[in-house]
N, C-alpha and C. Protein backbone atom coordinates (compact mmCIF):
# COMPACT_ATOMS: atom_id res chain seq x y z
N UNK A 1 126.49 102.62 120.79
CA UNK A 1 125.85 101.42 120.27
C UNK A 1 126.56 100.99 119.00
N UNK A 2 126.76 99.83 119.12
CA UNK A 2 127.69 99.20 117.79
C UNK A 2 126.43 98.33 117.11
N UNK A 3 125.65 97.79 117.19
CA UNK A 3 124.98 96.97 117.08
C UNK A 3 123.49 97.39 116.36
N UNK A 4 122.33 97.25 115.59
CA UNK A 4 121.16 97.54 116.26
C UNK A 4 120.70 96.70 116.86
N UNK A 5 121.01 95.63 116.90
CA UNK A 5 120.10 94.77 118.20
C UNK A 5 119.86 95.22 119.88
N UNK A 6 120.94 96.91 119.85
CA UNK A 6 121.37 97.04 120.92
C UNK A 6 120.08 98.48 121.06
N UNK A 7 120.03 99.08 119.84
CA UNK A 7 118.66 100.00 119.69
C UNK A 7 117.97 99.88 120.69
N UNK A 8 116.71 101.12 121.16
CA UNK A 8 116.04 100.79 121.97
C UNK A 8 114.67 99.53 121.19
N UNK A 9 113.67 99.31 121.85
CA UNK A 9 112.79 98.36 120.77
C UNK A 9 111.88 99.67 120.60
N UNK A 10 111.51 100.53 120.93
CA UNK A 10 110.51 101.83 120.98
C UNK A 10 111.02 102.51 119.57
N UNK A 11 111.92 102.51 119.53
CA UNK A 11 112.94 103.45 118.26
C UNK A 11 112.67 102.22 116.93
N UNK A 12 113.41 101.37 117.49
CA UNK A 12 112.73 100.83 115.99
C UNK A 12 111.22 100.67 115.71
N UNK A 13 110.63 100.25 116.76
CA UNK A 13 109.65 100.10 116.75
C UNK A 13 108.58 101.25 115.96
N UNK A 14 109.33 102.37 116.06
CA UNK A 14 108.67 103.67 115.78
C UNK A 14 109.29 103.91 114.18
N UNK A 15 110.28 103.86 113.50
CA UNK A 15 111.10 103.75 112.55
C UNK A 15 109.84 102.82 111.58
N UNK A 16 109.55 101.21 112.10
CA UNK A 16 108.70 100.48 110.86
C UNK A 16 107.43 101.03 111.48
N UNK A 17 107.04 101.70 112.22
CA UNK A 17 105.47 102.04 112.07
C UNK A 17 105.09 103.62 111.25
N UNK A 18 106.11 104.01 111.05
CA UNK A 18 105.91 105.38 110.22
C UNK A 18 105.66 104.84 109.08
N UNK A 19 104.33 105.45 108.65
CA UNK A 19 103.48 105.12 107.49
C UNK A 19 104.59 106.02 106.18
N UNK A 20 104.62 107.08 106.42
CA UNK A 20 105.14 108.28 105.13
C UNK A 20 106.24 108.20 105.01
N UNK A 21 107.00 107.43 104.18
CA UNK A 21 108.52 107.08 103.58
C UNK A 21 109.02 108.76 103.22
N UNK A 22 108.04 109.37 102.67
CA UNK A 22 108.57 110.35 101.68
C UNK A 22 109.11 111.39 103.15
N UNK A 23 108.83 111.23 104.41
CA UNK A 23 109.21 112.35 105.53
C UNK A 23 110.68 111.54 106.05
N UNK A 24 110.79 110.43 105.69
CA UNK A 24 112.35 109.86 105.71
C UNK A 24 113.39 110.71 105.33
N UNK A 25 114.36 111.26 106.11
CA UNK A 25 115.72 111.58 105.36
C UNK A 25 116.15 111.11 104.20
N UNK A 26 116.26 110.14 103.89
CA UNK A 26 117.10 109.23 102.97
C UNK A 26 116.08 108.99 101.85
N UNK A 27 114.89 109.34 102.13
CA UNK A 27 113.94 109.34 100.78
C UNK A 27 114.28 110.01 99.43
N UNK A 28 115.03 110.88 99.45
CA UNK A 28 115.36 112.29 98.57
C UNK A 28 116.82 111.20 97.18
N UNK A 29 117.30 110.16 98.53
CA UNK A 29 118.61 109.54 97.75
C UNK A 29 117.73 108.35 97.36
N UNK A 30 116.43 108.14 96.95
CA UNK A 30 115.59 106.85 96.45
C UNK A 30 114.63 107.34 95.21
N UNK A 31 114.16 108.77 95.75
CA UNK A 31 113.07 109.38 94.99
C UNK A 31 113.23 109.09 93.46
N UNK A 32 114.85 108.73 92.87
CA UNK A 32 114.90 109.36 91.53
C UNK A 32 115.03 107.86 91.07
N UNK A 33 114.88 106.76 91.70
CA UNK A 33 114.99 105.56 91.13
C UNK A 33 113.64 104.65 90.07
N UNK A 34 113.80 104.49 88.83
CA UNK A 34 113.14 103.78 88.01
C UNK A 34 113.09 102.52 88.54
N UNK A 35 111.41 102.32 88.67
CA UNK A 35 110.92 100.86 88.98
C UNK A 35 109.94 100.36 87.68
N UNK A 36 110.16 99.38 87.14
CA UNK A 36 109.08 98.44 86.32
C UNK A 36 107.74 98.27 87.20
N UNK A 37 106.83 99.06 86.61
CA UNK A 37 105.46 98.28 87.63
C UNK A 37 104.78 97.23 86.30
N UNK A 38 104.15 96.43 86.66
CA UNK A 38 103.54 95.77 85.98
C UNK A 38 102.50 95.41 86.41
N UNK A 39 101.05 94.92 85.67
CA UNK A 39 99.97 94.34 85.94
C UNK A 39 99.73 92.91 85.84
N UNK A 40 99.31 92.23 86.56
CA UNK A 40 99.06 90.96 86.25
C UNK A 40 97.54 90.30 86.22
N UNK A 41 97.05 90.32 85.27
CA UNK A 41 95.37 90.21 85.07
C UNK A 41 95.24 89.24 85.43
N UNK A 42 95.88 87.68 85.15
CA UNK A 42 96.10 86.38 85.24
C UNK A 42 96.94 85.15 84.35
N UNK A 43 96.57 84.05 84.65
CA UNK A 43 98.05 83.09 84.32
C UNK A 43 97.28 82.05 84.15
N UNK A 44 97.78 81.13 82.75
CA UNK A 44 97.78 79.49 82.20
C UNK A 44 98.55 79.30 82.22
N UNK A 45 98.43 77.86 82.34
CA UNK A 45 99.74 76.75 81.98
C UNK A 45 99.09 76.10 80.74
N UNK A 46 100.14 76.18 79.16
CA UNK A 46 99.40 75.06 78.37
C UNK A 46 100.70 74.63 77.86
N UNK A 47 100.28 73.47 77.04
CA UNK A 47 101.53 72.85 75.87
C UNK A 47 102.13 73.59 75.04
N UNK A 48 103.16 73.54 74.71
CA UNK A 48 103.49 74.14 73.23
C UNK A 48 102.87 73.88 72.46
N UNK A 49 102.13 72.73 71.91
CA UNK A 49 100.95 72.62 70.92
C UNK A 49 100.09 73.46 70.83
N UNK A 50 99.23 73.37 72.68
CA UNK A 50 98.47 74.78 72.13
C UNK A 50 98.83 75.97 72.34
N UNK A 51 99.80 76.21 72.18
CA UNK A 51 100.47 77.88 72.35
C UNK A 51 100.68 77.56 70.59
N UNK A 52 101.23 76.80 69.96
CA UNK A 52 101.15 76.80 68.62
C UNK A 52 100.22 76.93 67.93
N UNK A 53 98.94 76.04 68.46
CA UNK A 53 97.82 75.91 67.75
C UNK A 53 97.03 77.38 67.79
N UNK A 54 97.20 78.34 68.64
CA UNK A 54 96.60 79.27 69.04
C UNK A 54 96.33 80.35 67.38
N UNK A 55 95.34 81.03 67.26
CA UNK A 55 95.45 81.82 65.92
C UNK A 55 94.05 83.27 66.40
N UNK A 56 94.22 84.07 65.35
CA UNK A 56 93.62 85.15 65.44
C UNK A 56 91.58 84.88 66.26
N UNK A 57 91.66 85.20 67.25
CA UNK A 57 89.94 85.15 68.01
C UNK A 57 90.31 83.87 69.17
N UNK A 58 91.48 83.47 69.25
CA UNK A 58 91.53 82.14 69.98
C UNK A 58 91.06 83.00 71.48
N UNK A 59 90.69 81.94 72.43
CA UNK A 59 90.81 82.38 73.78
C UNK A 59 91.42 82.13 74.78
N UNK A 60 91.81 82.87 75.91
CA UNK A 60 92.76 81.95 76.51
C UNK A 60 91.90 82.45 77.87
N UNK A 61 91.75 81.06 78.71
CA UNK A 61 91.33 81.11 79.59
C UNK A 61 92.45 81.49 81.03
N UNK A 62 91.99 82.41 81.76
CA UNK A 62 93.07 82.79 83.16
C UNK A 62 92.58 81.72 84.30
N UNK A 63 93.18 81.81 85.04
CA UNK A 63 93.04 81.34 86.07
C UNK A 63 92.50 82.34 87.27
N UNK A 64 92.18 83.13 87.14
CA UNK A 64 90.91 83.75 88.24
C UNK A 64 89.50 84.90 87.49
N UNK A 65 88.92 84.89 88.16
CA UNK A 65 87.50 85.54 88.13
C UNK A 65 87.82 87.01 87.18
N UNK A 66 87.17 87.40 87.02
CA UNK A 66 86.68 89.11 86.25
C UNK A 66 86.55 89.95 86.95
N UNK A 67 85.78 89.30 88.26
CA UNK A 67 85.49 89.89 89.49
C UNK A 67 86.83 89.89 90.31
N UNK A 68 87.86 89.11 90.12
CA UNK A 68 89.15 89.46 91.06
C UNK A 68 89.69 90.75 91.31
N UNK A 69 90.56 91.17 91.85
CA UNK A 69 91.50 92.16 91.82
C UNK A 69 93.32 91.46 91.05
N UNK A 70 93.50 92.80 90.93
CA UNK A 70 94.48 91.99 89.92
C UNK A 70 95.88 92.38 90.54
N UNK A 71 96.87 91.77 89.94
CA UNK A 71 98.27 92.17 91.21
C UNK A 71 99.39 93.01 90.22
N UNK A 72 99.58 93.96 91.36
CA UNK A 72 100.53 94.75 91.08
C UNK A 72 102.14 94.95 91.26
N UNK A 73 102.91 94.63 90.50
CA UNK A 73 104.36 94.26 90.88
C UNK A 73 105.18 95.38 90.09
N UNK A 74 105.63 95.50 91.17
CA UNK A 74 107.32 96.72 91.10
C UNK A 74 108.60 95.81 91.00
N UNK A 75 108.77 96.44 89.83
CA UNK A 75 110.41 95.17 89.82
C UNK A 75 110.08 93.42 90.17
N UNK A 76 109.02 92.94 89.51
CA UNK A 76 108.75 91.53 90.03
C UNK A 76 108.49 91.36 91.14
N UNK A 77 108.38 92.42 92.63
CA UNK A 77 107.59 92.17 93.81
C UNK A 77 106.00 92.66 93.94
N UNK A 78 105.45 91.63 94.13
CA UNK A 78 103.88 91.95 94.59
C UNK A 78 103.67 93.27 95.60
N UNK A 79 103.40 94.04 94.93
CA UNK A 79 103.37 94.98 96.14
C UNK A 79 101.50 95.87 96.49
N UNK A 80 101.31 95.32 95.29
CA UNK A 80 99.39 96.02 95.93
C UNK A 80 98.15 94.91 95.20
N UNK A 81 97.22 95.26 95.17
CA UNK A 81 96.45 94.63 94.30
C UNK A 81 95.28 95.75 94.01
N UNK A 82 94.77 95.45 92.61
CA UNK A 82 93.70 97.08 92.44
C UNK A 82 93.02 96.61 91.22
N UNK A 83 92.29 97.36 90.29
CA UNK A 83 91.34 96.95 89.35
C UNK A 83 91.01 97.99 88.30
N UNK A 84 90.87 97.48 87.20
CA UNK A 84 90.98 98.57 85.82
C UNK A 84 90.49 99.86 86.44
N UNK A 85 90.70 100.70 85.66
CA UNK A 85 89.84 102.00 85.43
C UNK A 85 89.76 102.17 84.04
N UNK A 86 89.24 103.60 83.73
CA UNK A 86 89.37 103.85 82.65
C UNK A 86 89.68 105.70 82.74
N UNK A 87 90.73 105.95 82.00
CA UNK A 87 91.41 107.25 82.05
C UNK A 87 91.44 108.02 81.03
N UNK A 88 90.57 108.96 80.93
CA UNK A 88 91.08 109.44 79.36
C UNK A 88 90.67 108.67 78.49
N UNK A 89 90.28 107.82 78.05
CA UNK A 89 90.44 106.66 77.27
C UNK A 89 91.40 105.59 77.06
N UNK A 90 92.54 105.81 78.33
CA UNK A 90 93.14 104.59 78.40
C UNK A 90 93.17 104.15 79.58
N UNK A 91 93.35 102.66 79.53
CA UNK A 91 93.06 101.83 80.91
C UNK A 91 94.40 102.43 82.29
N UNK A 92 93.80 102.29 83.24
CA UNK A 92 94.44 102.27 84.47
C UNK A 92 94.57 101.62 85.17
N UNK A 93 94.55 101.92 86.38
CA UNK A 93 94.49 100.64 87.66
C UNK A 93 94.47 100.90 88.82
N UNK A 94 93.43 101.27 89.40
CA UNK A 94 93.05 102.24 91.09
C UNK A 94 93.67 101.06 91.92
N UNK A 95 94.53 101.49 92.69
CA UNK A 95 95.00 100.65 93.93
C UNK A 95 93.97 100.20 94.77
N UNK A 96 93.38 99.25 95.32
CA UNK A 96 92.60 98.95 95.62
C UNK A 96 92.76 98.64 97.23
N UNK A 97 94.48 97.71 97.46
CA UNK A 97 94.62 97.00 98.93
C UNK A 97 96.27 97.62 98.13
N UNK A 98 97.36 97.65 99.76
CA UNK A 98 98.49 97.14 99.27
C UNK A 98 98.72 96.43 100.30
N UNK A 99 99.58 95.43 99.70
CA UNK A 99 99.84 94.28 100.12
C UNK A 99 101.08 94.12 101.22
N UNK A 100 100.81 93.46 102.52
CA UNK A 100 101.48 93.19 103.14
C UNK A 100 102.61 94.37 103.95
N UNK A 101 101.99 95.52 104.64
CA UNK A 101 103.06 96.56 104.54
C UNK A 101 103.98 96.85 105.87
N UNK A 102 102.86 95.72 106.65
CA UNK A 102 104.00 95.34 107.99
C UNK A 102 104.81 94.26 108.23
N UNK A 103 105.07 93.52 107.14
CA UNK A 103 105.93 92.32 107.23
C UNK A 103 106.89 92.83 106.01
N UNK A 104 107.15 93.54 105.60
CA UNK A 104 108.62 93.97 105.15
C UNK A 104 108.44 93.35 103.72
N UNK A 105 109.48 93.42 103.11
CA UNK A 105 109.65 92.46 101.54
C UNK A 105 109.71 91.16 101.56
N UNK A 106 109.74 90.89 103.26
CA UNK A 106 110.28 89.23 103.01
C UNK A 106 108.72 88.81 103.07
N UNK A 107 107.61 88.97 103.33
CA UNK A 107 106.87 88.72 103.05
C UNK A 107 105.99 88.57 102.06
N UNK A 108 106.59 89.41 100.81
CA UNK A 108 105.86 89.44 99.38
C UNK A 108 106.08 89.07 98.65
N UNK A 109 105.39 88.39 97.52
CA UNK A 109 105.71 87.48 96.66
C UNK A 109 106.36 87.83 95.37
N UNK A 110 107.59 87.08 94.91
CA UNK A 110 108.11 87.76 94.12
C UNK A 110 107.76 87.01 92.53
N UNK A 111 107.64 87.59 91.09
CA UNK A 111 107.57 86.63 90.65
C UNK A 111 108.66 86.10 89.66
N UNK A 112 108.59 85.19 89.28
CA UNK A 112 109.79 84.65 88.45
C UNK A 112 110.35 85.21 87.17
């Protein structure tokens, strides 16, 4: 086989339905890679005025609920969504959903 289009479809097929990356061969040459995770609680759009005008107690209103779940990005891709905790006395973030895990990366949102 020169090709994978030439693969059986059962083999790949079986390849993206394996849930456990870490029983991958090739996991061991990924394991040691540094990713940025980040939280994203929520997002405004305002003027430079009021990003200027802004001062100590100001508020800034988000654009979703308290009650949301909040999104979780690796290297700027959306990859779960989950909601504070509290650890020790410092905040966390229990995975809650992850996002999108049978449509590959091209399906997740990346952000700017």
């Amino acid at each position: 086989m020169t090709d994978i289009s030439e693969a059986p479809a059962a083999a790949r097929r079986e390849r993206r339905d394996n849930k456990d990356i870490a029983s991958s061969p090739n996991f061991d040459l990924l394991a040691g890679v540094s990713l940025r995770v980040s939280v994203e609680v929520g997002s405004t759009s305002m003027t430079l005025a009021e990003l200027l005008a802004l001062s100590e107690g100001s508020v800034i209103e988000l654009d979703r609920a308290a009650t949301d779940l909040l999104d979780i990005y690796a290297n700027g891709t959306l990859i779960a969504k989950g909601e504070i905790v509290s650890v020790d006395g410092r905040y966390g973030i229990q995975v809650a959903e992850v996002v999108a895990p049978d449509r590959g990366l091209g399906g997740l949102d990346r952000r700017k």
